[in-house]
C-alpha atoms as a PDB file:
ATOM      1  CA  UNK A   1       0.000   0.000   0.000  1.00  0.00           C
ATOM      2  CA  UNK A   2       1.593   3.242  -0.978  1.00  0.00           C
ATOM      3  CA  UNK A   3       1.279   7.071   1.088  1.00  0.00           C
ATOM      4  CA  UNK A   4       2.607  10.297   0.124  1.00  0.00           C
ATOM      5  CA  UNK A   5       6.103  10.505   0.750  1.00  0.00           C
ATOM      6  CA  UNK A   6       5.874  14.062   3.366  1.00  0.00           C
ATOM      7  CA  UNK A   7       3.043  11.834   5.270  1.00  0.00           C
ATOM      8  CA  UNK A   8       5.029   8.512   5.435  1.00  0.00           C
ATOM      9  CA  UNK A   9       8.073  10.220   6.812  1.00  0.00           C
ATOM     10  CA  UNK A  10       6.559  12.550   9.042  1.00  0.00           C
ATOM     11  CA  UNK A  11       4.142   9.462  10.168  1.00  0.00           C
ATOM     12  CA  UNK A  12       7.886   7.928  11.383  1.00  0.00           C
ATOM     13  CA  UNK A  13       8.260  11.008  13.545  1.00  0.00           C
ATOM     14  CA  UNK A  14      11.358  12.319  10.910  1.00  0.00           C
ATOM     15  CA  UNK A  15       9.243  15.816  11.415  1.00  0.00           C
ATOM     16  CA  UNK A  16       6.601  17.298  10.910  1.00  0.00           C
ATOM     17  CA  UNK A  17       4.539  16.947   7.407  1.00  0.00           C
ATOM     18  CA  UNK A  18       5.319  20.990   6.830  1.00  0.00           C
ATOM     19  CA  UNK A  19       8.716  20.636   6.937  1.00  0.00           C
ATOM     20  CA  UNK A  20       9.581  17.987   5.450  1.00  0.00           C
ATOM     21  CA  UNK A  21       7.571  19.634   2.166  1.00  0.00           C
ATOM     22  CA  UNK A  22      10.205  22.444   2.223  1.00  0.00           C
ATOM     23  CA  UNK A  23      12.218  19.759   2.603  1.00  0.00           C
ATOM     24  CA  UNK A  24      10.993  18.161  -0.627  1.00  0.00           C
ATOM     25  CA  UNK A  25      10.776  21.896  -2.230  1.00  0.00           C
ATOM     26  CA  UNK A  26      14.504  22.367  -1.181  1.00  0.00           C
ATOM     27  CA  UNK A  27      15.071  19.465  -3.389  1.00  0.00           C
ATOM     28  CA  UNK A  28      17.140  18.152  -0.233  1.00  0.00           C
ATOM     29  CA  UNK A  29      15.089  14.399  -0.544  1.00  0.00           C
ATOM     30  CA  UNK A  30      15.781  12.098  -2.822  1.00  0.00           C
ATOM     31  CA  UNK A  31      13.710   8.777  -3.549  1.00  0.00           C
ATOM     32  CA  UNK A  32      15.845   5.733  -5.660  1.00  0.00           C
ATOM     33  CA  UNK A  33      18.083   8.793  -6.925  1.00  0.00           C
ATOM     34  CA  UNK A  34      15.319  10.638  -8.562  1.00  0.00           C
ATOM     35  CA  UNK A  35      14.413  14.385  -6.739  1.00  0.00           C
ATOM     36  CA  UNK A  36      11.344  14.045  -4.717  1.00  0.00           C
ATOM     37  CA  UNK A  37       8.320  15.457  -5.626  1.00  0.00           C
ATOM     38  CA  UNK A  38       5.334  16.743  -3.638  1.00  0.00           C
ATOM     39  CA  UNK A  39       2.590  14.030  -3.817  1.00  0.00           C
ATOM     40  CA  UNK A  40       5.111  11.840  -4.582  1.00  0.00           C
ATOM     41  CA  UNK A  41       4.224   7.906  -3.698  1.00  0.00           C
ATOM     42  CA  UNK A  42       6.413   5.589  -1.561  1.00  0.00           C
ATOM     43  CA  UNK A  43       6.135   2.295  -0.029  1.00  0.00           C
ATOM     44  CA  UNK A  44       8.652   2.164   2.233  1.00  0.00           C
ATOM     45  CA  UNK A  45      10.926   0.076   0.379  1.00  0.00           C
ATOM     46  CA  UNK A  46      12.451   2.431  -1.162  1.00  0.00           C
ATOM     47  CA  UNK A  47      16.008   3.916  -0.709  1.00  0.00           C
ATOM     48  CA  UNK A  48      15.188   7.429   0.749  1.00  0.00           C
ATOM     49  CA  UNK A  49      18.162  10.348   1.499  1.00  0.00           C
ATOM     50  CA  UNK A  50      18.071  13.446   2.908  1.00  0.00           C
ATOM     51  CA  UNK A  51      20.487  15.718   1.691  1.00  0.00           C
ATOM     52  CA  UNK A  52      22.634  12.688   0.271  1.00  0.00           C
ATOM     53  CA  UNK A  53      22.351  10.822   3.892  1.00  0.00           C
ATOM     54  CA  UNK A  54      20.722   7.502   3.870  1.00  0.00           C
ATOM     55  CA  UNK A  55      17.650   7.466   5.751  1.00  0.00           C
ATOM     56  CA  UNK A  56      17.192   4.535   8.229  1.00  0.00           C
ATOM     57  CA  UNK A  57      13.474   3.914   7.899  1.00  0.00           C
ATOM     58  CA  UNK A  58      12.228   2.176  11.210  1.00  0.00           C
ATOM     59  CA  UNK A  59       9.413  -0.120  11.203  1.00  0.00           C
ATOM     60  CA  UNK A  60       6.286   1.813  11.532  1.00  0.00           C
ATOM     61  CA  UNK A  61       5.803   0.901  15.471  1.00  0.00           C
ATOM     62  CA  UNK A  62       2.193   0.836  16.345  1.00  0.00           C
ATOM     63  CA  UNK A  63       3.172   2.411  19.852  1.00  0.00           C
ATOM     64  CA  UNK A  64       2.380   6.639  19.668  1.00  0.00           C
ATOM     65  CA  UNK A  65       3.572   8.607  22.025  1.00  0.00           C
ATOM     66  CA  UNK A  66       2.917  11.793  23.625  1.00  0.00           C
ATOM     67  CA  UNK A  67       4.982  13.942  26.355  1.00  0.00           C
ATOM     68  CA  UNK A  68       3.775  16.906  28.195  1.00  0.00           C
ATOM     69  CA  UNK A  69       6.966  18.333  28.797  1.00  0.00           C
ATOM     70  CA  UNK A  70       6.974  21.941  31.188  1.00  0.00           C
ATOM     71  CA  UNK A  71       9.523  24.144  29.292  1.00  0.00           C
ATOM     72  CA  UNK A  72      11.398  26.466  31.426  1.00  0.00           C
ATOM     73  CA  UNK A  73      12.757  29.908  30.730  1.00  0.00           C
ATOM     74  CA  UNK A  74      16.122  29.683  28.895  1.00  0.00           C
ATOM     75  CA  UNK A  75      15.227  26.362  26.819  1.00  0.00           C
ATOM     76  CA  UNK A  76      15.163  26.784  22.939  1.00  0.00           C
ATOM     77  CA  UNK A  77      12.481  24.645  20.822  1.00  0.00           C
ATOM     78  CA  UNK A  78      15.027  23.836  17.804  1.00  0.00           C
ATOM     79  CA  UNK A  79      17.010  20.952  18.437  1.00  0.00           C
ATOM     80  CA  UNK A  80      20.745  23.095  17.494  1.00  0.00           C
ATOM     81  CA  UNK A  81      21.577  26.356  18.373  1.00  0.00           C
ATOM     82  CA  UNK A  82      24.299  28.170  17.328  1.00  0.00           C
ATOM     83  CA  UNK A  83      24.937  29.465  19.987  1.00  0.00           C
ATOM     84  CA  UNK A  84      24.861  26.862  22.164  1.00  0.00           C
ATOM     85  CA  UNK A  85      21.757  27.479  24.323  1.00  0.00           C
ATOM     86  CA  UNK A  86      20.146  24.248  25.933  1.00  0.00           C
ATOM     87  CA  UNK A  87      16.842  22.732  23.676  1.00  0.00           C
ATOM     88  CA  UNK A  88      14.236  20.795  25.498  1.00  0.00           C
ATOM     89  CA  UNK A  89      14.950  17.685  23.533  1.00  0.00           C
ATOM     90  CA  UNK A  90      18.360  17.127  25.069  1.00  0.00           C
ATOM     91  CA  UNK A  91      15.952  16.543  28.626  1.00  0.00           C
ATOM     92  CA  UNK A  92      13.692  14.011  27.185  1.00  0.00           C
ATOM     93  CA  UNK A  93      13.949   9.863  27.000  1.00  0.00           C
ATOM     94  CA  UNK A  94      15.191   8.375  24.238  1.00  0.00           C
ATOM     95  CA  UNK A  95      13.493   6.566  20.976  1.00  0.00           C
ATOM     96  CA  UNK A  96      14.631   3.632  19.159  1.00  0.00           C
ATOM     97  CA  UNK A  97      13.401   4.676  15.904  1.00  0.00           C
ATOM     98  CA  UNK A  98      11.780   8.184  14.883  1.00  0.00           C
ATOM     99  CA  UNK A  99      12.820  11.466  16.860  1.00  0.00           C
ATOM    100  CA  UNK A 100      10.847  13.588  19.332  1.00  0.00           C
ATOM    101  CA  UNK A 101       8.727  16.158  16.897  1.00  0.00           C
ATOM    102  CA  UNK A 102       7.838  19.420  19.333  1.00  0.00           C
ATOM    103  CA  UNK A 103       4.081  20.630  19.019  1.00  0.00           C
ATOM    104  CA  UNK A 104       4.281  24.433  17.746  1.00  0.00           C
ATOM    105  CA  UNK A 105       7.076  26.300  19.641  1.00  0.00           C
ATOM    106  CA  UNK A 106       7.869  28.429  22.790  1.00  0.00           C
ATOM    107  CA  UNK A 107      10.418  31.375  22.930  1.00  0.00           C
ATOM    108  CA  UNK A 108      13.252  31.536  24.664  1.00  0.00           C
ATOM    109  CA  UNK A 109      11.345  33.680  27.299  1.00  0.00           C
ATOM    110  CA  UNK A 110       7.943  31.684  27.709  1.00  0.00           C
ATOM    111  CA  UNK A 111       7.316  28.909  29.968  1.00  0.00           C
ATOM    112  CA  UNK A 112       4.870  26.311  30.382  1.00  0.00           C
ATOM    113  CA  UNK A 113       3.312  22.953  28.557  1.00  0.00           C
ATOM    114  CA  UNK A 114       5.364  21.818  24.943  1.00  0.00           C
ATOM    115  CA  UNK A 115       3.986  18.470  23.675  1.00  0.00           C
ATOM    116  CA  UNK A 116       6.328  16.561  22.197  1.00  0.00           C
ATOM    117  CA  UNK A 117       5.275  13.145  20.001  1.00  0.00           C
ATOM    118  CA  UNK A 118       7.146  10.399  17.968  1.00  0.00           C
ATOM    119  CA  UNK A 119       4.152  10.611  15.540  1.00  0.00           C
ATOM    120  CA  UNK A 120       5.114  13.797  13.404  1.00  0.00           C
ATOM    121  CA  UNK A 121       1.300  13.459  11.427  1.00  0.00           C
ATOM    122  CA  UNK A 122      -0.589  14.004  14.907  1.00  0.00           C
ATOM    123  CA  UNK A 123       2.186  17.328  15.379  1.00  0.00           C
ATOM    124  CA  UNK A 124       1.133  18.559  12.228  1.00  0.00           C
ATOM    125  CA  UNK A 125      -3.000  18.039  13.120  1.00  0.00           C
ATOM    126  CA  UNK A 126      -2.216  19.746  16.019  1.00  0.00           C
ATOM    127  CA  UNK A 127      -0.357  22.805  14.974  1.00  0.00           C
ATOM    128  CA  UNK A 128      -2.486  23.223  11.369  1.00  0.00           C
ATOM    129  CA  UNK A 129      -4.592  26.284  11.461  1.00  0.00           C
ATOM    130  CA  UNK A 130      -7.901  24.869  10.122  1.00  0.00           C
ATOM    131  CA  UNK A 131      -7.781  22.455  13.469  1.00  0.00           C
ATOM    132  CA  UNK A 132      -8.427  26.228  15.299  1.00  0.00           C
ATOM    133  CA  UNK A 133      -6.442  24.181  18.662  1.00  0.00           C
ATOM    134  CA  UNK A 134      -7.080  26.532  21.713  1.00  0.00           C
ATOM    135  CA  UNK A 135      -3.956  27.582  23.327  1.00  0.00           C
ATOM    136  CA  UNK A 136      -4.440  28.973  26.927  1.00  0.00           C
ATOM    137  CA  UNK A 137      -2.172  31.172  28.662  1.00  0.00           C
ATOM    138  CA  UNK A 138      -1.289  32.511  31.804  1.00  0.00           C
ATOM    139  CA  UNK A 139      -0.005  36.217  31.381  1.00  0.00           C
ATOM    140  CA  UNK A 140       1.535  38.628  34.200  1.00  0.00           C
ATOM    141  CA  UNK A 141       1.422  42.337  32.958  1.00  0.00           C
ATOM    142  CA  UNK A 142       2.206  45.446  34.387  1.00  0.00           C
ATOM    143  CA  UNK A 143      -0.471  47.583  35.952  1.00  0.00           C
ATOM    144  CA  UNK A 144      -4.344  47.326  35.693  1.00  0.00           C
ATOM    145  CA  UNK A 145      -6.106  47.178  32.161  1.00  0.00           C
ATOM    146  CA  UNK A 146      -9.098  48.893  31.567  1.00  0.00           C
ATOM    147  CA  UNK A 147     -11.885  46.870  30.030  1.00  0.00           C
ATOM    148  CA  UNK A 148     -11.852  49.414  26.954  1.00  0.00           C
ATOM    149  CA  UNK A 149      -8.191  47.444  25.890  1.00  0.00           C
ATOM    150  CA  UNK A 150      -9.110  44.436  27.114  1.00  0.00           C
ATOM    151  CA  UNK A 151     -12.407  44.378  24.761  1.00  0.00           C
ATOM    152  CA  UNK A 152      -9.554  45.891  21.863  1.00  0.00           C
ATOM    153  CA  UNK A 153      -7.849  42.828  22.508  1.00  0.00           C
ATOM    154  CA  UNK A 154     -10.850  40.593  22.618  1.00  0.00           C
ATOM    155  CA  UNK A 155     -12.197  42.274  18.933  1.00  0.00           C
ATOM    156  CA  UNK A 156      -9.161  42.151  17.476  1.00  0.00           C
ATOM    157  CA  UNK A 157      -5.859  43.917  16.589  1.00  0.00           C
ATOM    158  CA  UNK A 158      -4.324  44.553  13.121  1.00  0.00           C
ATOM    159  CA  UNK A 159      -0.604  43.140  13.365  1.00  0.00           C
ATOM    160  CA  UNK A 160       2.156  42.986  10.998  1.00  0.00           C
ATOM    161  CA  UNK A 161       1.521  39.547  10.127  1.00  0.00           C
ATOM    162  CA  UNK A 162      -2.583  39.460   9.997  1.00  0.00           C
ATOM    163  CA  UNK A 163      -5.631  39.996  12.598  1.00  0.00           C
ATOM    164  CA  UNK A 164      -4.867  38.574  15.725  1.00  0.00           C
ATOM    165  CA  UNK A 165      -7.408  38.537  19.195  1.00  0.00           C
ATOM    166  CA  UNK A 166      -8.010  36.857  22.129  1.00  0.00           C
ATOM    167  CA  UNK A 167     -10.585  34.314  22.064  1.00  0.00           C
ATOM    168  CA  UNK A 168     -11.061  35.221  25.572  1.00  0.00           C
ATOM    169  CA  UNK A 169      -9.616  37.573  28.698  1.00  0.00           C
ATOM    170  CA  UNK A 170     -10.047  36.557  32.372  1.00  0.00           C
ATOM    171  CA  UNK A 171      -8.946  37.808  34.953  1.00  0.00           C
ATOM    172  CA  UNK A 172      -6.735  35.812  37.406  1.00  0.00           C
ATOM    173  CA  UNK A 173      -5.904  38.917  40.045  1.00  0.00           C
ATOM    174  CA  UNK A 174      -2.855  39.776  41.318  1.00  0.00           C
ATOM    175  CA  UNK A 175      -0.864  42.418  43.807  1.00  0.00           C
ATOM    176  CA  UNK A 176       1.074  45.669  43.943  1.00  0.00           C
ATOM    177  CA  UNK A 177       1.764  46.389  40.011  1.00  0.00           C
ATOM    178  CA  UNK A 178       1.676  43.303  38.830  1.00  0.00           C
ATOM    179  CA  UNK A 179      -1.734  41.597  37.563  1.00  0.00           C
ATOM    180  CA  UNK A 180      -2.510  37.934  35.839  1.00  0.00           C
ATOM    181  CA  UNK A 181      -4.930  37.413  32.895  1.00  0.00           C
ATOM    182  CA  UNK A 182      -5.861  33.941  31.246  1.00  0.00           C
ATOM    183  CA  UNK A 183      -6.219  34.434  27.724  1.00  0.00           C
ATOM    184  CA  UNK A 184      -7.079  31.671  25.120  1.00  0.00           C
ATOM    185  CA  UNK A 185      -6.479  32.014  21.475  1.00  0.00           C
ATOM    186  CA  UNK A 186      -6.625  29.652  18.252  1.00  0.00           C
ATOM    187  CA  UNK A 187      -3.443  29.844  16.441  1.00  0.00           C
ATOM    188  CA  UNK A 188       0.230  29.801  17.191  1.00  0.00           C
ATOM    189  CA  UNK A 189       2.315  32.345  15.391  1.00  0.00           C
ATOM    190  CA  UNK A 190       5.755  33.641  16.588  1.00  0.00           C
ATOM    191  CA  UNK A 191       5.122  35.264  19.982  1.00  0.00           C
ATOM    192  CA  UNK A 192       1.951  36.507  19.317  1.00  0.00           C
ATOM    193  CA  UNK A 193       0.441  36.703  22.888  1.00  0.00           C
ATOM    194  CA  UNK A 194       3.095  38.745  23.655  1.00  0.00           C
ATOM    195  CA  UNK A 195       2.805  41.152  20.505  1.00  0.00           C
ATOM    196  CA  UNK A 196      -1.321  41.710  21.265  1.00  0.00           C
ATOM    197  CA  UNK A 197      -0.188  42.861  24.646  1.00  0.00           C
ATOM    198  CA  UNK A 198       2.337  45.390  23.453  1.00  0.00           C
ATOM    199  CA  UNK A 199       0.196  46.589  20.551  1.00  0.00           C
ATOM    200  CA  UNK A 200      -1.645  48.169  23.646  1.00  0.00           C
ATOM    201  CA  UNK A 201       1.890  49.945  25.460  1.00  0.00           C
ATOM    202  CA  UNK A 202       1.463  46.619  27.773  1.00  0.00           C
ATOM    203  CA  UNK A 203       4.588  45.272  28.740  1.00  0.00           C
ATOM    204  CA  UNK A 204       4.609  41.326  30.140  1.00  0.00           C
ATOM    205  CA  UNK A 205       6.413  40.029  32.656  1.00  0.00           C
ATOM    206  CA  UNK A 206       5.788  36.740  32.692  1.00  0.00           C
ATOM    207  CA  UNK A 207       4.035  33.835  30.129  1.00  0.00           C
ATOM    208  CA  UNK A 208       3.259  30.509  30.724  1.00  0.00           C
ATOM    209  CA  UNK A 209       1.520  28.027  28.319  1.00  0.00           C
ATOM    210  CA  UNK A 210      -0.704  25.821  30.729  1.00  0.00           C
ATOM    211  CA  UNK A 211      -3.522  24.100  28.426  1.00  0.00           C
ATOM    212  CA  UNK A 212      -2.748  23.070  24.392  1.00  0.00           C
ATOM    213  CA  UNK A 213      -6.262  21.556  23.550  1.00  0.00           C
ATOM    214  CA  UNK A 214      -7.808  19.485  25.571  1.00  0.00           C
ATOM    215  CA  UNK A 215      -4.004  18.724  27.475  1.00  0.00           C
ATOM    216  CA  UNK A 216      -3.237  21.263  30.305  1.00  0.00           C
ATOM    217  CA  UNK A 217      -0.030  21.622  32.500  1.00  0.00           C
ATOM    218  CA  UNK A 218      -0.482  19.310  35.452  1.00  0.00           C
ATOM    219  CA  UNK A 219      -0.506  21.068  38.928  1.00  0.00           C
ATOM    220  CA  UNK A 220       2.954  19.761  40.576  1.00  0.00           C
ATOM    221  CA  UNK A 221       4.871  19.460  37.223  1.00  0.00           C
ATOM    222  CA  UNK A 222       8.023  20.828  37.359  1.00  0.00           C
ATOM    223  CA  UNK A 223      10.334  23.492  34.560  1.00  0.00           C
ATOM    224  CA  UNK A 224      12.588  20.554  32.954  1.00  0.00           C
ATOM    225  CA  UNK A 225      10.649  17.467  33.730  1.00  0.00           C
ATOM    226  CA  UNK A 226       7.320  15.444  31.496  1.00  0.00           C
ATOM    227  CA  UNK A 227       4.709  13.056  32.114  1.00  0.00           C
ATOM    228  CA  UNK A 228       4.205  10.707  29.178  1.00  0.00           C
ATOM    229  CA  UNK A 229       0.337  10.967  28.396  1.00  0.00           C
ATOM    230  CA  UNK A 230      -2.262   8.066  28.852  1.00  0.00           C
ATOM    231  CA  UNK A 231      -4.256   6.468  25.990  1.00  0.00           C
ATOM    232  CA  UNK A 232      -7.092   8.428  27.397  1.00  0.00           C
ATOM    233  CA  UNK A 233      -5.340  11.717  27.355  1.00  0.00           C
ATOM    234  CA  UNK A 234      -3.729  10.979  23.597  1.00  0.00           C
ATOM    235  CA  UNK A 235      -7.382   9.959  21.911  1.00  0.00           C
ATOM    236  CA  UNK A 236      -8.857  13.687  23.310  1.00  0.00           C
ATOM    237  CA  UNK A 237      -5.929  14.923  21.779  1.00  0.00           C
ATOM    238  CA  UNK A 238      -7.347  13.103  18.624  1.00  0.00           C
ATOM    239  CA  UNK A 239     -10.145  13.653  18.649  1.00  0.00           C
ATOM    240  CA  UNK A 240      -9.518  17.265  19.008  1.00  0.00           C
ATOM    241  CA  UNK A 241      -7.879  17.202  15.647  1.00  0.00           C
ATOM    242  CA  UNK A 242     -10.961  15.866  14.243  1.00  0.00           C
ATOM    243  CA  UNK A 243      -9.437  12.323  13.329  1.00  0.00           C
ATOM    244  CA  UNK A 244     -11.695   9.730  12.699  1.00  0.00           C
ATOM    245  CA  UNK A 245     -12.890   7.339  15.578  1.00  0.00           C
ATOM    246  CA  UNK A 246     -11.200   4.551  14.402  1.00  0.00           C
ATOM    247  CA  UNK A 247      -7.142   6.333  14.443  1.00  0.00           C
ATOM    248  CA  UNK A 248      -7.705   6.167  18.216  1.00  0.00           C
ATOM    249  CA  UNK A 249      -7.780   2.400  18.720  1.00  0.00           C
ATOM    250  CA  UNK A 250      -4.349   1.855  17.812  1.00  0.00           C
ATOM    251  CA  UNK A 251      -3.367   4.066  20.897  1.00  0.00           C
ATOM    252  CA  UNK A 252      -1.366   1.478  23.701  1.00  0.00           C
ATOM    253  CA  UNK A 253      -1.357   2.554  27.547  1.00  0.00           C
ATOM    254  CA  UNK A 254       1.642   3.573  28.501  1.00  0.00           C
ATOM    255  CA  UNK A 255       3.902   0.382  30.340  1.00  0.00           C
ATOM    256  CA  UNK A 256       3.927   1.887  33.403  1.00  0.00           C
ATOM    257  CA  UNK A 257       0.915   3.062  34.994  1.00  0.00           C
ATOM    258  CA  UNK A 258      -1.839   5.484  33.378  1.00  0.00           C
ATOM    259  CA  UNK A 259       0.728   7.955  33.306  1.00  0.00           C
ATOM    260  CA  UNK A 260       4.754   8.327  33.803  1.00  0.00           C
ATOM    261  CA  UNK A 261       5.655  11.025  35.626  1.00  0.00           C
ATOM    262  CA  UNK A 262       9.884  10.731  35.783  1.00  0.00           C
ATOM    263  CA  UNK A 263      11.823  13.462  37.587  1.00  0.00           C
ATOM    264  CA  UNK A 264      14.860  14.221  35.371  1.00  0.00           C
ATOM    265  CA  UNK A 265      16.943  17.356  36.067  1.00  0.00           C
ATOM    266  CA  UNK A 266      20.296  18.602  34.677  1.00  0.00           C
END
């Protein structure tokens, strides 16, 4: 049975479907010799190379699996850095076969819940637009808001890359200058919680991701450590994606429990 080369190597967690089409646009993937091509059919027998490298293919492992991993302030999402600032991959287990595929991206600055998964087609479900995934956050600003910005930020705000709004503003209190506000929106572009703020002259201390879909950060969790999702937890996620019923059966329990929860540090 054949697949679309972009799906069949993202589906072996190599990365995510998007990138591995630029990958295919780059002309960096070659299948038998011949350039790649978008669309392009495979079977997996086939001698696949990535910029003249080999690629190992693994057996397609029925086993998905899912981290919640609490990034802390200081970790990079890309997996190299030139300038050699720690990536949250170099905390997590390891896989025999495939590669950890992060779900969207935080900056350098922001905190909070990353999902990470060896099955790079659920990644790219989760981050496409037209899934409209909510993404809540925890924001600490300086000062008060008046309800006139916060219903600005609710209607929407013209950035330099689109409309952007809140899909909702609540407020979480706070003391002296400082004040928290939950805020859920429906896409993830490049620090764009952050940029709604400051299109108002509102300057944020502090961001933390606690709830991608229906997956929030678990009470307890520690910066730098994961819990490895249950087949309950994986399905919603699923589910939320609007995959058919029948993609969630082949979701195992995890060996250990419902849910790991190991305590790795530095």
């Amino acid at each position: 049975m054949s697949e679309r080369l972009q799906k069949f190597l993202a589906r072996l967690g190599l990365g995510s479907r998007r990138q591995i089409e630029e990958w295919i646009r780059e002309g960096r993937i070659t299948v038998d010799g011949t350039p790649a091509q978008l669309g392009g059919q495979v079977h997996g027998q086939e001698a696949i190379r990535l910029d003249g490298r080999l690629l190992k293919l693994p057996r397609v492992s029925e086993e998905r699996r899912v981290l919640a991993y609490y990034k802390p302030v200081g970790e990079i999402t890309s997996r190299n850095d030139p300038e050699g600032r720690p990536t949250v991959f170099e905390r997590l287990p390891p896989l025999h076969g495939g590669r950890w595929v992060s779900v969207g991206r935080l900056d350098l600055t922001t905190q909070g819940l990353l999902l990470l998964t060896n099955d790079g087609e659920l990644a790219n479900r989760l981050m496409h637009p037209s899934a409209q995934i909510e993404r809540e956050y925890a924001v600490r600003v300086l000062g008060q808001v008046s309800p006139d910005v916060l219903a600005i930020l609710k209607d929407g705000v013209r950035l330099e890359d689109g409309l952007a709004r809140f899909e909702s503003i609540d407020d979480a209190g706070g003391s002296g200058v400082n004040h928290w506000y939950h805020v859920i929106l429906r896409e993830g572009r490049n620090r764009e919680v952050r940029r709604l703020w400051e299109s108002q002259g509102i300057t944020v201390s502090r961001l933390v991701r606690v709830r991608y879909g229906p997956i929030s950060l678990r009470r307890g969790l520690r910066p730098g450590h994961w819990d490895e999702l249950n087949d309950e937890d994986v399905t919603s996620l699923l589910v939320a994606t609007g995959a058919r019923a029948e993609s969630t059966a082949a979701v195992p329990k995890p060996e250990r429990g419902s849910r790991r929860k190991p305590h790795r540090s530095r």
